[in-house]
Protein backbone atom coordinates (compact mmCIF):
# COMPACT_ATOMS: atom_id res chain seq x y z
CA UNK A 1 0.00 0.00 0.00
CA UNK A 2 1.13 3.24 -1.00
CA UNK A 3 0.88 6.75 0.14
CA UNK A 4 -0.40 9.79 -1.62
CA UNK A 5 2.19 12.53 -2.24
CA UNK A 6 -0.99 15.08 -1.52
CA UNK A 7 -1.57 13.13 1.58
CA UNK A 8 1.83 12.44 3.58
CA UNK A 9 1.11 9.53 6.26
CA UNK A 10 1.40 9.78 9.35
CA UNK A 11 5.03 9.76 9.86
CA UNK A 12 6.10 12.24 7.28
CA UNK A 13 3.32 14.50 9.12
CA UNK A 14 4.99 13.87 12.45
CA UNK A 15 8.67 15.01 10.61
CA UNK A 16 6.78 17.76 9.43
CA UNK A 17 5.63 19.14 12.60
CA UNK A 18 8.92 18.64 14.48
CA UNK A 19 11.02 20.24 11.90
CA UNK A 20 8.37 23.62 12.26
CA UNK A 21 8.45 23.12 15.93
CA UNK A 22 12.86 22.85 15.96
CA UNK A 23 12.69 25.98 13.47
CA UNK A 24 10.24 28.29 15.52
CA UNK A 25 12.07 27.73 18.51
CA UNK A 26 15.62 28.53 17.41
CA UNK A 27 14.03 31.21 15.33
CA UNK A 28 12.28 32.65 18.73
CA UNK A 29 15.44 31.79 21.00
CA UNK A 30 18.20 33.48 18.27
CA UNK A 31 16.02 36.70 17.96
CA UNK A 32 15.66 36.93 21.67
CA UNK A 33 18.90 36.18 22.37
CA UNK A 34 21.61 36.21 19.44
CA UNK A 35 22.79 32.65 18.35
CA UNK A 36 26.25 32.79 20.60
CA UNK A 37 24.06 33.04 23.88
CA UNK A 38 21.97 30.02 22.98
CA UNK A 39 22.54 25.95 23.28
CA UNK A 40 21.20 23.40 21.48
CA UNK A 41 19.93 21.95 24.52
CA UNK A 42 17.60 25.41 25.28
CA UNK A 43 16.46 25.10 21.62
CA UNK A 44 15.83 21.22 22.10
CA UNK A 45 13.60 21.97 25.18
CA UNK A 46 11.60 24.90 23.26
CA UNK A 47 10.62 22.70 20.68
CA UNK A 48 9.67 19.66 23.43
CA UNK A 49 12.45 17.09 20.97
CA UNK A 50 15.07 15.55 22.78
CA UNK A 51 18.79 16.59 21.62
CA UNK A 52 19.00 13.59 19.48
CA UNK A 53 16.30 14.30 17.90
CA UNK A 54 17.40 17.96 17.14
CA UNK A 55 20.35 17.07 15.51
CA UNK A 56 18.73 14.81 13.07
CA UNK A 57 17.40 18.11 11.65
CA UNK A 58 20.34 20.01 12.30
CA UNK A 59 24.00 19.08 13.27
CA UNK A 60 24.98 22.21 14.63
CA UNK A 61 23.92 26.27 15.48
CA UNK A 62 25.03 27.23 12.17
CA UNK A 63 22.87 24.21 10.42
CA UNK A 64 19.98 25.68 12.39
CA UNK A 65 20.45 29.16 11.56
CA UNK A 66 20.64 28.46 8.27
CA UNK A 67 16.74 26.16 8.67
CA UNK A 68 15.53 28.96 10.08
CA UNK A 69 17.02 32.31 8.02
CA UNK A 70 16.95 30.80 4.42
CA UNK A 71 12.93 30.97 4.89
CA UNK A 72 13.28 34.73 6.02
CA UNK A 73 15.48 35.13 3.08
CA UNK A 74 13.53 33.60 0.06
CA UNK A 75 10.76 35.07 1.38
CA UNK A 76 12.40 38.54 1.29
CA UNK A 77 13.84 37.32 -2.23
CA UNK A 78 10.20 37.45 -3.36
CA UNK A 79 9.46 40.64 -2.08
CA UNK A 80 12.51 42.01 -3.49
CA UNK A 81 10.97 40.42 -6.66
CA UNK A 82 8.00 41.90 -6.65
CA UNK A 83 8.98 45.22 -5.65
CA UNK A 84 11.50 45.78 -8.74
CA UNK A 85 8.51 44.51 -11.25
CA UNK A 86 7.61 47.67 -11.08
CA UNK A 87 10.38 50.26 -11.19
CA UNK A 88 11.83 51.12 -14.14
CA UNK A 89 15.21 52.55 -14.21
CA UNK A 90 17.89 49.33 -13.69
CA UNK A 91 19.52 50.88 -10.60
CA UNK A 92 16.46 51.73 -8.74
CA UNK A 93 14.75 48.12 -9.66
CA UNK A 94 18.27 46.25 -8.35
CA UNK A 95 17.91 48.25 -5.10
CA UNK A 96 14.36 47.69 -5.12
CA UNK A 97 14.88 43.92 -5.19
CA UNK A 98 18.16 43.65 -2.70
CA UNK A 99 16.32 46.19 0.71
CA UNK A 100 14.17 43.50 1.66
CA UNK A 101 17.28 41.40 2.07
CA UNK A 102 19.57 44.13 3.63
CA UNK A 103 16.24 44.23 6.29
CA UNK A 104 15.99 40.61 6.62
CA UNK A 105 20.04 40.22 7.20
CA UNK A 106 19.84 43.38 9.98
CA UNK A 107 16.98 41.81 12.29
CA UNK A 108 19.73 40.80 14.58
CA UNK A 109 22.95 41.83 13.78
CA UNK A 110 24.91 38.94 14.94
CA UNK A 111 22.64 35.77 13.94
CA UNK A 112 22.69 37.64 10.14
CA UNK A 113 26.36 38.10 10.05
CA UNK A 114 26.45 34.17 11.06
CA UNK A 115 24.44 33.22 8.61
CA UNK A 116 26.43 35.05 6.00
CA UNK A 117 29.45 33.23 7.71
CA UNK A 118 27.95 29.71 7.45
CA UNK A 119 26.56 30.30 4.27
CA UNK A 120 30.23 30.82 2.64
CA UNK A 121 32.19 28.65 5.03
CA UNK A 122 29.43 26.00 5.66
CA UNK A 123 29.69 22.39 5.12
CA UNK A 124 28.73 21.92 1.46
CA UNK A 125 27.00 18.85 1.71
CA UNK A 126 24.30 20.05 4.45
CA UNK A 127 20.98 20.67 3.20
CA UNK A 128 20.70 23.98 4.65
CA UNK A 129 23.56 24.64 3.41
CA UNK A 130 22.71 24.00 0.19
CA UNK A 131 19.58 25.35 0.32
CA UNK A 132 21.24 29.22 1.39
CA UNK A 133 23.31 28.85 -1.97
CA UNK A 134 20.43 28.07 -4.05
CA UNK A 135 19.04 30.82 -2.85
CA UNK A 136 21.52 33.29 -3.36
CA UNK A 137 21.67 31.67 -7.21
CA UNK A 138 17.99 32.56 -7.00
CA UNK A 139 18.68 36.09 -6.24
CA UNK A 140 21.50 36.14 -8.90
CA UNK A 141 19.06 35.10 -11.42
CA UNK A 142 16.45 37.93 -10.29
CA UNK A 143 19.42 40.38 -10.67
CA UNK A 144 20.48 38.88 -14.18
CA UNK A 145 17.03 39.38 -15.27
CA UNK A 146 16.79 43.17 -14.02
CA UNK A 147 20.03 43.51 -15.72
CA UNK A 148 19.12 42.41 -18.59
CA UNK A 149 16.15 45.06 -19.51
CA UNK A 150 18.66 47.11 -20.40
CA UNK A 151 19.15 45.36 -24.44
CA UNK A 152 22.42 46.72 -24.76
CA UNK A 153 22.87 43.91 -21.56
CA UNK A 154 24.33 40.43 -23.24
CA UNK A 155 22.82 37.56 -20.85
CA UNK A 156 26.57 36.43 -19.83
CA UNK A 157 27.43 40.29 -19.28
CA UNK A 158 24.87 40.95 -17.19
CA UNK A 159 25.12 37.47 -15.10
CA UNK A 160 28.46 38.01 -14.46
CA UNK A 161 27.62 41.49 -12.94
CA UNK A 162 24.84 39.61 -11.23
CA UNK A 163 27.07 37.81 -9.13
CA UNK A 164 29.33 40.89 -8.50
CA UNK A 165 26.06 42.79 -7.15
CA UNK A 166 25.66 39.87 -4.95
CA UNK A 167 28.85 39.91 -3.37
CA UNK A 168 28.76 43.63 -3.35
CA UNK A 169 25.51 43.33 -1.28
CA UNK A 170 27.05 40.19 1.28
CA UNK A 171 30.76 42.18 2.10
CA UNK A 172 28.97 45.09 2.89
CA UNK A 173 26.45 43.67 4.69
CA UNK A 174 29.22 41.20 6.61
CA UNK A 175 31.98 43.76 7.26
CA UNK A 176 32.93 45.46 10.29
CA UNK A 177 32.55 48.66 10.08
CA UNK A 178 28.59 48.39 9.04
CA UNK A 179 28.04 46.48 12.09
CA UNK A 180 26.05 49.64 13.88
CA UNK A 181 24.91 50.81 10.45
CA UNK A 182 21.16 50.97 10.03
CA UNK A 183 19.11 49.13 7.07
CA UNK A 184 19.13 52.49 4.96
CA UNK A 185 23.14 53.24 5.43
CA UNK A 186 24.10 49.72 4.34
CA UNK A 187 21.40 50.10 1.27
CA UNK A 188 23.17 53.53 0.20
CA UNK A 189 26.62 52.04 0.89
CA UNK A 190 25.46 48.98 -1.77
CA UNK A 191 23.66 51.36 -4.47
CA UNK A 192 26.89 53.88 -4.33
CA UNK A 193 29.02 50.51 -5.07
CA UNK A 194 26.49 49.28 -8.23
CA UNK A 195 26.01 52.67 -9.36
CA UNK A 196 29.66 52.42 -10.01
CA UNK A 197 29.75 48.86 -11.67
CA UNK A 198 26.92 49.96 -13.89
CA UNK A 199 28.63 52.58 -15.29
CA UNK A 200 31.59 51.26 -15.75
């Protein structure tokens, strides 16, 4: 007897509901907290798992910052998205698309530098690892395609600038000296930096 992909049995319901309960509580105990003042064990006990059963979703911190911020990020991404559908001029649309993840990074300082961390330097073969990349290729792609309104814009031009634009957006974002900077100082530190790529 099978089961219905619609219809997930009762097990895959029971994964389901632990993996939502593990990500709300990290998500509630990092934002009240910062991810260096809280334990696995704290996070465990939110989420009424044991620690075994924790780490089968999540090996370490930096796996479960990276459950719970790439869903803050894609669905910032899409914001971004549909913000720049809208706005016509290429520099405005890019910027349009990037503040809602310059907001999303800045909710807490610390756990969105850490997730910028792990997302470079994390282990390659986790999931949530994975899944963070994909979504910055994601937000390349949305770039690309801003980009590439302008026709004098060859697809390989303008995805190459894509991914500069990106990393433009994560060093500024991750570096030191932006770490009291609000939402709008980062966002006018980026557009100054692709203002000058674009007309270069």
């Amino acid at each position: 007897m099978t089961t219905d992909a619609r219809h997930p049995g009762r097990r895959e319901r029971n994964k389901q509901e632990k993996r939502e309960r593990i990500t709300s509580a990290a998500a509630e105990l990092f934002a009240e907290h910062g991810i260096d003042e809280v334990t696995t064990q704290q996070i465990a006990e939110r989420a009424d798992v044991g620690t075994g059963t924790l780490f089968l979703y999540a090996k370490t911190k930096g796996e479960l910052l990276l459950l719970v911020q790439n869903t803050h990020y894609a669905i910032a991404l899409q914001k971004g998205i549909d913000a720049a559908s809208s706005v016509a001029l290429t520099l405005d649309a890019v910027m349009a698309l990037l503040y809602p993840i310059i907001e999303c990074n800045r909710v807490q300082v610390d756990n969105g530098r850490t997730y910028l961390r792990e997302m470079v330097f994390g282990n390659a073969a986790d999931a949530h690892h994975a899944e963070a990349l994909g979504i910055v290729a994601d937000t390349e792609t949305a770039i690309t395609a801003i980009l590439r309104r302008d026709t004098g814009t060859g697809e390989e031009r303008a995805a190459t600038r894509a991914r500069i634009v990106s990393a433009i957006m994560f060093l500024t974002m991750a570096a030191d000296p932006h770490v009291e900077s609000t939402v709008d100082e980062i966002a006018a530190d980026v557009r100054e930096q692709i203002a000058a790529l674009l007309d270069a």
